[in-house]
Protein backbone atom coordinates (compact mmCIF):
# COMPACT_ATOMS: atom_id res chain seq x y z
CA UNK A 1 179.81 120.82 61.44
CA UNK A 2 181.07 118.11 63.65
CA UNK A 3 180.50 119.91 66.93
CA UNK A 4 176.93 120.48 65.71
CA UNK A 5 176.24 116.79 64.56
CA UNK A 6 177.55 115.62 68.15
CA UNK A 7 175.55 118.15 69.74
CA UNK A 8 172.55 117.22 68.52
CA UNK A 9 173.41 113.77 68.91
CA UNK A 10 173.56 114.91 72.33
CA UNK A 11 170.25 116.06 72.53
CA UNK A 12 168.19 112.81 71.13
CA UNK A 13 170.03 111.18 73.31
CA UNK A 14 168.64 113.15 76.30
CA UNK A 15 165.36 113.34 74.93
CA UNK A 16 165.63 109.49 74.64
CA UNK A 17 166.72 109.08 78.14
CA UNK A 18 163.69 111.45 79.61
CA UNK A 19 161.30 109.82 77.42
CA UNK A 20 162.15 106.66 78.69
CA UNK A 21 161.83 108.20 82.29
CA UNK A 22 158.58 109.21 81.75
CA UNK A 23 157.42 105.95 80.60
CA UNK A 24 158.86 103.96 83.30
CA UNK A 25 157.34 106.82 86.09
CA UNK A 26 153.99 106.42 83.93
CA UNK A 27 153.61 102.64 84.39
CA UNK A 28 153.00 100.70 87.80
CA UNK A 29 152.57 97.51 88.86
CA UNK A 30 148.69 97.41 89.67
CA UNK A 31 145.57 98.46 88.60
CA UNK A 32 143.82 101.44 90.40
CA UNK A 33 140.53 101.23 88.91
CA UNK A 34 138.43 98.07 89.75
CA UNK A 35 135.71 97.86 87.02
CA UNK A 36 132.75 97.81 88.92
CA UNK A 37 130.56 97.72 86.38
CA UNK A 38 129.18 94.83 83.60
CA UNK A 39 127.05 94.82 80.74
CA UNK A 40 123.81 93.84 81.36
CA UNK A 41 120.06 94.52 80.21
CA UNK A 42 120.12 97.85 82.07
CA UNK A 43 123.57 98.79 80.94
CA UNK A 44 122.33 98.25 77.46
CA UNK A 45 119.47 100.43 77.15
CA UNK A 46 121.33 102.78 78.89
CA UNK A 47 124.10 103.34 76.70
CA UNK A 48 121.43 102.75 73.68
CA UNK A 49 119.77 105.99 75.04
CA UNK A 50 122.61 107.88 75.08
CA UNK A 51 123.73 106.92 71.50
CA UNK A 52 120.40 107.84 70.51
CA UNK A 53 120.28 110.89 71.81
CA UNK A 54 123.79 112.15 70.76
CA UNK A 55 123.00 110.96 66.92
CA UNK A 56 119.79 112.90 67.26
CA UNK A 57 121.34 115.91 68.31
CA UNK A 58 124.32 115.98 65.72
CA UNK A 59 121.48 115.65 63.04
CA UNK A 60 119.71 119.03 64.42
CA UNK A 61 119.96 121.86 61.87
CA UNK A 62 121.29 123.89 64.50
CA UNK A 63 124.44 124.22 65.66
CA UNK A 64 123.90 125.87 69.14
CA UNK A 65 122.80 122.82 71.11
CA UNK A 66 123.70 120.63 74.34
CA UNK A 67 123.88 116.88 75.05
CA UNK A 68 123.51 115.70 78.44
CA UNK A 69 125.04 112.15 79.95
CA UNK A 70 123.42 111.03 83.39
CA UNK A 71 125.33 108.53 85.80
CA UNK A 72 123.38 105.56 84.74
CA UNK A 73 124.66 106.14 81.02
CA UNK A 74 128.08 106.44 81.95
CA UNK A 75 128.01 103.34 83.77
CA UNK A 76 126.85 102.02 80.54
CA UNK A 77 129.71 103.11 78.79
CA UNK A 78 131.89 101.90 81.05
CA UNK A 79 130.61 98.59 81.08
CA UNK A 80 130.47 98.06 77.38
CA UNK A 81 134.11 99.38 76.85
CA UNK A 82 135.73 96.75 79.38
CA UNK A 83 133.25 94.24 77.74
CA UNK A 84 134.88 95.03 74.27
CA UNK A 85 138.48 95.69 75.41
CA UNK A 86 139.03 93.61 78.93
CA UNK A 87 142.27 94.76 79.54
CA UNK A 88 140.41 98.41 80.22
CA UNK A 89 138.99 98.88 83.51
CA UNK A 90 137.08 102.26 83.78
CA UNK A 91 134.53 104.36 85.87
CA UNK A 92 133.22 107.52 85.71
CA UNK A 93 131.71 109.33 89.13
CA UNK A 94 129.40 112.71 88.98
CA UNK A 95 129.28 115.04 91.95
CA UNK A 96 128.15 118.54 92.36
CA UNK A 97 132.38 119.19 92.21
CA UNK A 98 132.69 117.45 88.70
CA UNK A 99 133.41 114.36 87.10
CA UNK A 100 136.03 112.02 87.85
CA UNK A 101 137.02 110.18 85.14
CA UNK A 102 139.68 106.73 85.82
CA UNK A 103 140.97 104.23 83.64
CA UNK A 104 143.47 101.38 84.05
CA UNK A 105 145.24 100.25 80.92
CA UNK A 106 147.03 96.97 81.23
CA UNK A 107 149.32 97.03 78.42
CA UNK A 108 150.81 93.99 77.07
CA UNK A 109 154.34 94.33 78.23
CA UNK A 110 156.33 91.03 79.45
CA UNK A 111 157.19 92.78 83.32
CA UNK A 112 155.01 92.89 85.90
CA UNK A 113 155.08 96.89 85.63
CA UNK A 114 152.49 97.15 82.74
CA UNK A 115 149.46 98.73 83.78
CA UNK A 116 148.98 102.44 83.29
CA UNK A 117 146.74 104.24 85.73
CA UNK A 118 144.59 107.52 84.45
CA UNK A 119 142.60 109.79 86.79
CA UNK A 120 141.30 113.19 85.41
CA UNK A 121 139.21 115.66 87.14
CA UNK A 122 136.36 117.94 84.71
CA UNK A 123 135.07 120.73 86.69
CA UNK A 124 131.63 122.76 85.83
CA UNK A 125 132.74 125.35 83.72
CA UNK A 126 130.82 128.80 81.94
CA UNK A 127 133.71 129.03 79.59
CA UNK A 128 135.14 125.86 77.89
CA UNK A 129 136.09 123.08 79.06
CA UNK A 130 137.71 123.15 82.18
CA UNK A 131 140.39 119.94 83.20
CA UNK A 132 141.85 119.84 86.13
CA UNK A 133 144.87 118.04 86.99
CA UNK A 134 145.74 114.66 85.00
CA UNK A 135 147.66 111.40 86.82
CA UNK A 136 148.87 109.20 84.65
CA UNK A 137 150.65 106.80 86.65
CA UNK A 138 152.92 108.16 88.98
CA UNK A 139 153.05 111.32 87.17
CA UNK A 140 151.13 114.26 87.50
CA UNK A 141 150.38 117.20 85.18
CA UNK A 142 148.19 119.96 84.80
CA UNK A 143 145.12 119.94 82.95
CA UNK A 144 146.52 122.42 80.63
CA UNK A 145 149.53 120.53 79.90
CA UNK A 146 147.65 117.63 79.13
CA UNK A 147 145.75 119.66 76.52
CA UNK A 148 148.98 120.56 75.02
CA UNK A 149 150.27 116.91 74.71
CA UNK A 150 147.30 116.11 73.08
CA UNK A 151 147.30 119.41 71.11
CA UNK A 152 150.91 118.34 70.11
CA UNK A 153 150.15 114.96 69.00
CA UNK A 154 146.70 115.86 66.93
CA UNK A 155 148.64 118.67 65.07
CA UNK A 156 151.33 116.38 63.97
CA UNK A 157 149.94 113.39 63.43
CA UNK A 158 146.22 114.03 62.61
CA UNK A 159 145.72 117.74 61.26
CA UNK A 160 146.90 121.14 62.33
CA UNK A 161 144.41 123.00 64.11
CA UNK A 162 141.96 120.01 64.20
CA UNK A 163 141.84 119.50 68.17
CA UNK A 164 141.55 122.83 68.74
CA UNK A 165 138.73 123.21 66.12
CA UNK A 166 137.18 120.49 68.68
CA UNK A 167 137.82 122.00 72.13
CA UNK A 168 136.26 125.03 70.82
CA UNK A 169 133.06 123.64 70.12
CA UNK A 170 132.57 123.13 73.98
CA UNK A 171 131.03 126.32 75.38
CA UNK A 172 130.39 125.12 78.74
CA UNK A 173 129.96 122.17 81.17
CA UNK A 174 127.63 121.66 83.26
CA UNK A 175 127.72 119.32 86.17
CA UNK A 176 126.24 117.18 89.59
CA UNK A 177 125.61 114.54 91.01
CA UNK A 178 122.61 112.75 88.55
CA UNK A 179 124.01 114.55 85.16
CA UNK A 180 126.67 116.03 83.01
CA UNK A 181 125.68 118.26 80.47
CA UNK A 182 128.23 119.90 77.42
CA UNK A 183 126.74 123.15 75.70
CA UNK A 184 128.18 123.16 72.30
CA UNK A 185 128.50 125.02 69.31
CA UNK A 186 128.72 122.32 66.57
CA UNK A 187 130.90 123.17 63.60
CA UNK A 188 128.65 121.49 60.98
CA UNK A 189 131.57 121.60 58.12
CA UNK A 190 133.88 119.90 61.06
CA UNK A 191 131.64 117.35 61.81
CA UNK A 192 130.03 116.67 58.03
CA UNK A 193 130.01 113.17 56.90
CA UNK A 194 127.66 112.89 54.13
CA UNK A 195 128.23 111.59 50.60
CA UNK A 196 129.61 114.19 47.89
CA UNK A 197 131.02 116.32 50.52
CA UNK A 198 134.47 117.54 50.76
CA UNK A 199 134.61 117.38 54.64
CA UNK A 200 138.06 116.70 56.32
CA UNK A 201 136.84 113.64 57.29
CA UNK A 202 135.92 112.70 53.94
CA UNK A 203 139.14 113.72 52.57
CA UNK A 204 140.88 112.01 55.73
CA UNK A 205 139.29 108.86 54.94
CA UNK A 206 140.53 108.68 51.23
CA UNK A 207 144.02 109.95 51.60
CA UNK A 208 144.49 107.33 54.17
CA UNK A 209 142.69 104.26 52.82
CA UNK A 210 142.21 102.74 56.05
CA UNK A 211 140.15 99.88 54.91
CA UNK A 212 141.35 99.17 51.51
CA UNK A 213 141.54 100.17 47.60
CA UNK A 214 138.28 101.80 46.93
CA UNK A 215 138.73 100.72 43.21
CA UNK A 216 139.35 97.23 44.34
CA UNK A 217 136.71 97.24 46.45
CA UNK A 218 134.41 98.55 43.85
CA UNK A 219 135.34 96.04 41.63
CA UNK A 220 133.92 93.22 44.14
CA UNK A 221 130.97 95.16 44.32
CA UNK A 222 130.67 95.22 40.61
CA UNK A 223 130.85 91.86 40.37
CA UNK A 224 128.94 90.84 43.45
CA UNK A 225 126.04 93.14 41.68
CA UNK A 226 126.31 90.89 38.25
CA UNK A 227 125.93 87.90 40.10
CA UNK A 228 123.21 88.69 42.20
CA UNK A 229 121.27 89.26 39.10
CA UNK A 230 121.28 85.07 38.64
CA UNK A 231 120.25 84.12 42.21
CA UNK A 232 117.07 83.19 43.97
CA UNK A 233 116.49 85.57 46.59
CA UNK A 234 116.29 82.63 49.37
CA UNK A 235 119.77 82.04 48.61
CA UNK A 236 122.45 81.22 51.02
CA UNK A 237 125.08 83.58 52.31
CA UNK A 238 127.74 81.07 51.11
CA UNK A 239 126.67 81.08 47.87
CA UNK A 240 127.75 84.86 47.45
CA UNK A 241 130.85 84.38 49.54
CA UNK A 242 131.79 81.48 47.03
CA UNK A 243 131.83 83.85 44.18
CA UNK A 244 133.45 86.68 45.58
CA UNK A 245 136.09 84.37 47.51
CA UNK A 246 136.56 82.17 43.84
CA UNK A 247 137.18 85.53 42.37
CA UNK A 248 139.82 86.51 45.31
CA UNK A 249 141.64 83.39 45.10
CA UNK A 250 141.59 83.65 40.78
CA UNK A 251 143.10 87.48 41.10
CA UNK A 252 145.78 86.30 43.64
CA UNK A 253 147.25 84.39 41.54
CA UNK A 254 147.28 86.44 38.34
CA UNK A 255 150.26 88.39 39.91
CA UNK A 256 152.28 89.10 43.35
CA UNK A 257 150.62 92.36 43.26
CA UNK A 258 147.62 91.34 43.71
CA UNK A 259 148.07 90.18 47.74
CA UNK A 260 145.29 87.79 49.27
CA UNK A 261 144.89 90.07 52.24
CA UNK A 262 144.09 92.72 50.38
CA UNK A 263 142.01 90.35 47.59
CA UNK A 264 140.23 88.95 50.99
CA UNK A 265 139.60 92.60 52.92
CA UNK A 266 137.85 93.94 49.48
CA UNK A 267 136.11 91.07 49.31
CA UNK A 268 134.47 91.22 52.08
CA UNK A 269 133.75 94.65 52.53
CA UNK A 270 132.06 94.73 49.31
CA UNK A 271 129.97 91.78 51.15
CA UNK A 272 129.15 94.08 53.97
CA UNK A 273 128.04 97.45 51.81
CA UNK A 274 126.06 94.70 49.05
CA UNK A 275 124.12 93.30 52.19
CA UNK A 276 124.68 95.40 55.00
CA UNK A 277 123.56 98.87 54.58
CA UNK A 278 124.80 102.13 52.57
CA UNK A 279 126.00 103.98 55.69
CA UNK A 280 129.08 101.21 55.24
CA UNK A 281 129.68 103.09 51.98
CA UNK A 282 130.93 106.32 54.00
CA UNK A 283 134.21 104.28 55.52
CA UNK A 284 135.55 103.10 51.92
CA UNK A 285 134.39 105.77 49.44
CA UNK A 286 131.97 105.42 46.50
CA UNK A 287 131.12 101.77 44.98
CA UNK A 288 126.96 101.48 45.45
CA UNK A 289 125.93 101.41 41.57
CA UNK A 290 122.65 103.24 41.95
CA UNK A 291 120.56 101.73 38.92
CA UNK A 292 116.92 101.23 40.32
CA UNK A 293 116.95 97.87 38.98
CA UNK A 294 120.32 97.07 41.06
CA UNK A 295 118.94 98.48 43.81
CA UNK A 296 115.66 96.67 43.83
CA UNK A 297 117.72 93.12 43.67
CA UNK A 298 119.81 94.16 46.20
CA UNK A 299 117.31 95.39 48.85
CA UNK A 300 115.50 92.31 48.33
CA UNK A 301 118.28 90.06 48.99
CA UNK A 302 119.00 92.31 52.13
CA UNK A 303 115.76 90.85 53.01
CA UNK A 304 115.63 87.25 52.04
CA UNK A 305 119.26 85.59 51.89
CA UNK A 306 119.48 83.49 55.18
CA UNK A 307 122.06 81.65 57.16
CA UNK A 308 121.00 78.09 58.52
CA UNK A 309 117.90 79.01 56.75
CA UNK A 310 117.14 82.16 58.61
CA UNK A 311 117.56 85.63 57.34
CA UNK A 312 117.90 87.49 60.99
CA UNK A 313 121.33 85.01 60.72
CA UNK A 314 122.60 86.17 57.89
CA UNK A 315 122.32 89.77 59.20
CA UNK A 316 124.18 88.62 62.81
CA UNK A 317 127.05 87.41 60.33
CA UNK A 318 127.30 90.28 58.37
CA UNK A 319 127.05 92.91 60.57
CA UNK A 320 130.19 91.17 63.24
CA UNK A 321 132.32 91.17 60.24
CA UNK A 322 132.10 95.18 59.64
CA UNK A 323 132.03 95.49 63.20
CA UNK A 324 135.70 93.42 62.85
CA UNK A 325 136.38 94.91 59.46
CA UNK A 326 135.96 98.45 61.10
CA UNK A 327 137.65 97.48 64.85
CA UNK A 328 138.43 94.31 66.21
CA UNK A 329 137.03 91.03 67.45
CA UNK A 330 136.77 91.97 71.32
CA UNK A 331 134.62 95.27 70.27
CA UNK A 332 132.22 93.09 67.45
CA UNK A 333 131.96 90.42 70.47
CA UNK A 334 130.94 92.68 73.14
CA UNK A 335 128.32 94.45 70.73
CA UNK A 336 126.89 91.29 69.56
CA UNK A 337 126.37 90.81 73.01
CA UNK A 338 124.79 94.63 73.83
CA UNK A 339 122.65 93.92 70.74
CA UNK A 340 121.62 90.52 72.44
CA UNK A 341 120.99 92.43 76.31
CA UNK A 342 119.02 95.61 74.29
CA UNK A 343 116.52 92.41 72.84
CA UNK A 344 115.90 90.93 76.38
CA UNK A 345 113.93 94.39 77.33
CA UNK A 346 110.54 94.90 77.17
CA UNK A 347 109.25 94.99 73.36
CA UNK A 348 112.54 92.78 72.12
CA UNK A 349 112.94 89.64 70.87
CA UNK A 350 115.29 88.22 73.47
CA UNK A 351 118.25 86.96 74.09
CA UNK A 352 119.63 84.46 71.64
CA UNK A 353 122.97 82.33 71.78
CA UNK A 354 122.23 81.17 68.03
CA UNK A 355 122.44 85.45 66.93
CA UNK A 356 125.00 85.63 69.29
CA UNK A 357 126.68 82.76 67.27
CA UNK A 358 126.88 83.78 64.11
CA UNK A 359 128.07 87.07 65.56
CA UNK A 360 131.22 85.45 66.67
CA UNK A 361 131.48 83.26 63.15
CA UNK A 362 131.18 86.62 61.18
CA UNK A 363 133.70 88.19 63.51
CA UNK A 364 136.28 85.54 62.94
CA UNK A 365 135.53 84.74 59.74
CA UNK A 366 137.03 88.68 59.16
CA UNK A 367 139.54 88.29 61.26
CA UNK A 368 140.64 85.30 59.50
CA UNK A 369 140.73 85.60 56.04
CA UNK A 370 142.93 89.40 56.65
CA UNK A 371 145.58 87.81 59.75
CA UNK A 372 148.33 86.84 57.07
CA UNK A 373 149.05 85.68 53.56
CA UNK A 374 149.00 82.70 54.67
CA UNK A 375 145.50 82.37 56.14
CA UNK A 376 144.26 84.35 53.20
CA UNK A 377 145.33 82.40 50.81
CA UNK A 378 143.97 79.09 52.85
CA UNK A 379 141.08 80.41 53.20
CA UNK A 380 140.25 81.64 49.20
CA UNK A 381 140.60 77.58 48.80
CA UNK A 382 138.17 76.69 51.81
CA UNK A 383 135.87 79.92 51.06
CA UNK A 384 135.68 79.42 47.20
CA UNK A 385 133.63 76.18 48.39
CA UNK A 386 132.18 76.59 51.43
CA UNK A 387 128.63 75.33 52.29
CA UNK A 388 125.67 77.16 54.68
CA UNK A 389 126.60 74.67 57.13
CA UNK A 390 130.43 75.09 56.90
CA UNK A 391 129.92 78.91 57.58
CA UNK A 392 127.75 78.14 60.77
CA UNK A 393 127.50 75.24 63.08
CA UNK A 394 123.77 74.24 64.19
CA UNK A 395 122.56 76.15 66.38
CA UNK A 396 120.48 73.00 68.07
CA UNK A 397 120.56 73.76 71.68
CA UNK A 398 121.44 77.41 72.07
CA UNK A 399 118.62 79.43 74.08
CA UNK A 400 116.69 82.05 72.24
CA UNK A 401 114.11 84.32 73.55
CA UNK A 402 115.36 85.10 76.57
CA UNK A 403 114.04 88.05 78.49
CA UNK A 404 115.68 89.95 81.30
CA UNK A 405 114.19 88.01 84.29
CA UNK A 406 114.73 84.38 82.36
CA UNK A 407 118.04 85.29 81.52
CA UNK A 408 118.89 86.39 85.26
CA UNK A 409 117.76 83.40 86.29
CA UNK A 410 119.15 80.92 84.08
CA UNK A 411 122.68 82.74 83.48
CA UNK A 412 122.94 85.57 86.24
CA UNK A 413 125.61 87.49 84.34
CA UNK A 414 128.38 87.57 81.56
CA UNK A 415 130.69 86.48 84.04
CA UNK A 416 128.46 83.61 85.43
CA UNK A 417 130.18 79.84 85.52
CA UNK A 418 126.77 78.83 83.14
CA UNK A 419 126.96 81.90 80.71
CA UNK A 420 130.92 80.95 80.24
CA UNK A 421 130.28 77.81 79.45
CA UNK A 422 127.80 78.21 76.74
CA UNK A 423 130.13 80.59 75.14
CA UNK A 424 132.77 77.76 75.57
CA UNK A 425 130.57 75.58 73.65
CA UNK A 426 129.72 77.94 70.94
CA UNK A 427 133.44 78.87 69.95
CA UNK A 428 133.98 74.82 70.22
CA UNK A 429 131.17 74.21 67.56
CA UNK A 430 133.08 77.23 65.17
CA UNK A 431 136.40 75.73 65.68
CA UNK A 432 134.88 72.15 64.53
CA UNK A 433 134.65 73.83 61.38
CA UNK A 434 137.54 73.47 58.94
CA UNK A 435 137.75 78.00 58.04
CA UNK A 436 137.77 78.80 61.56
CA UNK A 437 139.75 76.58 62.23
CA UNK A 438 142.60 78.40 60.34
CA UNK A 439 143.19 80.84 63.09
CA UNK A 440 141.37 81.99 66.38
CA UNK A 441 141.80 84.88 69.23
């Protein structure tokens, strides 16, 4: 018994040792991909296209269908990915070979060695997909292998059988220099994600929870529903957030197991299904109470409840906190900010620094009141009274309107000296205000 318990002490030792190896080999001390490119107006619609297209084509009754990616849309996705995590650089490059795919990762390590490097090569392929050898770092692997790590880690840590359920959907890639195009053969039951199904992602997403108690989160709803009975549909945001955030702070302290994170996070996702839209629902579980009369109060204070008086407001705020409910606050910034470039096109309503605003209050507003029990329970007092004006600064000053060309001329790019600044000046009129003031990344 002993000579086995040192043997295999042995061995975790060695695997710890190699495993360590591989890391260190993995990691370098620069980044090989320079991220060449930005969001932008162009970018935007470019990567709107694309989402539209692939939503389009999941919804198709059949399941023998293709979706094809050009160069342009790739860029797109590049650009909004870096925009939403920074410390990503990426690119993707189509030839008549295949695609070349790189990625930089700058991890946050305290050495200088902390950025890992990731090239992959997809070749055209009749039969599958078809990877070609992987670099991560100073290491590199075959396709295959890679395939098998990721086979490996999907099997034990996601579902058995799951990834390769996935990889066998792809029947064949096609690709050159303008376009990439993946033939598939969509397993509907795999992909399924509507209410009342049993789908693994449906049962995935209430065996793990992810975003809190669907019971408690019901029971917001519940009571968000009774009280929206009493109010004026030109009501304020804050009034609702008042009630639900009084009720948070009243159940935290009926008992220690009732935590204000928790309180908070089912507070406001009950928030974001009452006034955001049902498709929310799918992420929790079931808490919509589907009485016509409920509905028809609720759909008209979808509509009406403002924000500094303005209803499109209201929607900005709600929105960035499920985007940081369901994320983080770099991704809800940097789509606040695609939503913004996709209105300066032709037929849009421009650019506006007062939507892109309240974006970034209803992103940190989320991010706040679930960071600790401490900030949660600070801000059930602040939240339990807040004012319209204490949600959202004035927006005096802050361009609206803004179409491609006046924006290019005015601001240049998200990178620009003048675009920085304004967004300097919109996180200093939030952090004037005493709940974001609580906590800030």
């Amino acid at each position: 018994m002993k000579v086995f318990i040192k043997s295999f002490a042995v061995v975790i030792c060695v695997l710890f040792i190699t495993g360590m190896a591989l890391v260190y080999l993995a990691l370098q001390s620069h980044q090989s991909t320079v991220q060449l490119n930005q969001i932008n107006a162009a970018s935007a619609k470019h990567s709107q296209q694309l989402a539209q297209r692939i939503v389009s084509t999941l919804k198709q009754k059949n399941t023998v269908t293709s979706i094809r990616i050009n160069q342009q849309e790739a860029n797109g996705l590049t650009a909004l990915l870096h925009r939403a995590f920074p410390r990503v650089n990426a690119d993707v490059r189509l030839s008549k070979y295949g695609a070349a795919v790189e990625a930089s990762f700058e991890l946050p390590l305290p050495s200088m060695i902390k950025f890992l490097n990731v090239n992959a090569y997809i070749s055209p392929s009749k039969s599958g997909l078809l990877l070609e050898e992987v670099s991560l770092g100073g290491l590199k692997v075959s396709g295959e292998f890679f395939i098998s790590l990721v086979r490996f880690a999907a099997d034990n840590f996601l579902k058995e059988q799951l990834f390769d359920d996935a990889l066998a959907m792809i029947k064949a890639v096609d690709i050159n220099e303008e376009r990439l195009i993946a033939h598939l053969s969509l397993d509907k039951n795999l992909l399924a994600m509507q209410k009342n199904d049993t789908s693994f992602l449906i049962k995935m997403r209430d065996d793990l929870a992810l975003f809190g108690n669907v019971d408690t989160i019901a029971f917001y709803y519940q009571s968000l529903s009774d009280f929206a009975r009493l109010q004026d549909k030109n009501s304020s945001i804050a009034v609702f957030i008042r009630h639900v955030f009084d009720l948070a702070k009243t159940r935290s302290g009926i008992s220690q197991d009732y935590l204000a994170v928790k309180e908070n996070q089912a507070a406001i996702t009950a928030l974001i299904i009452y006034f955001g839209a049902d498709r929310f629902e799918l992420m929790v579980g079931d808490v919509i109470i589907r009485e016509k009369e409920q509905l028809v109060i609720r759909n008209r204070l979808r509509k009406h409840v403002s924000l500094q008086n303005r209803p499109d407001l209201q929607k900005h705020f709600i929105y960035s906190m499920a985007l940081q409910l369901f994320s983080s606050h770099g991704a809800s910034d940097a789509i606040g900010e695609f939503k913004e470039f996709l209105d300066t096109n032709k037929g849009g309503s421009g650019f506006s620094f007062a939507d892109l605003q309240a974006d970034r209050a209803g992103t940190r507003l989320a991010m706040i009141v679930t960071k600790s029990e401490q900030h949660a329970q600070r801000a059930q007092q602040l939240l339990a009274k807040v004012t319209d004006a204490e949600l959202l600064p004035s927006i005096e000053g802050l361009h609206e309107g803004l179409n491609e060309e006046s924006f290019d001329k005015k601001y240049k790019n998200v990178l620009s000296k003048d675009y920085q600044q304004t967004l300097a000046e919109i996180d200093k009129r939030l952090k004037n205000l005493p709940v974001y003031q609580l906590g800030w990344e």
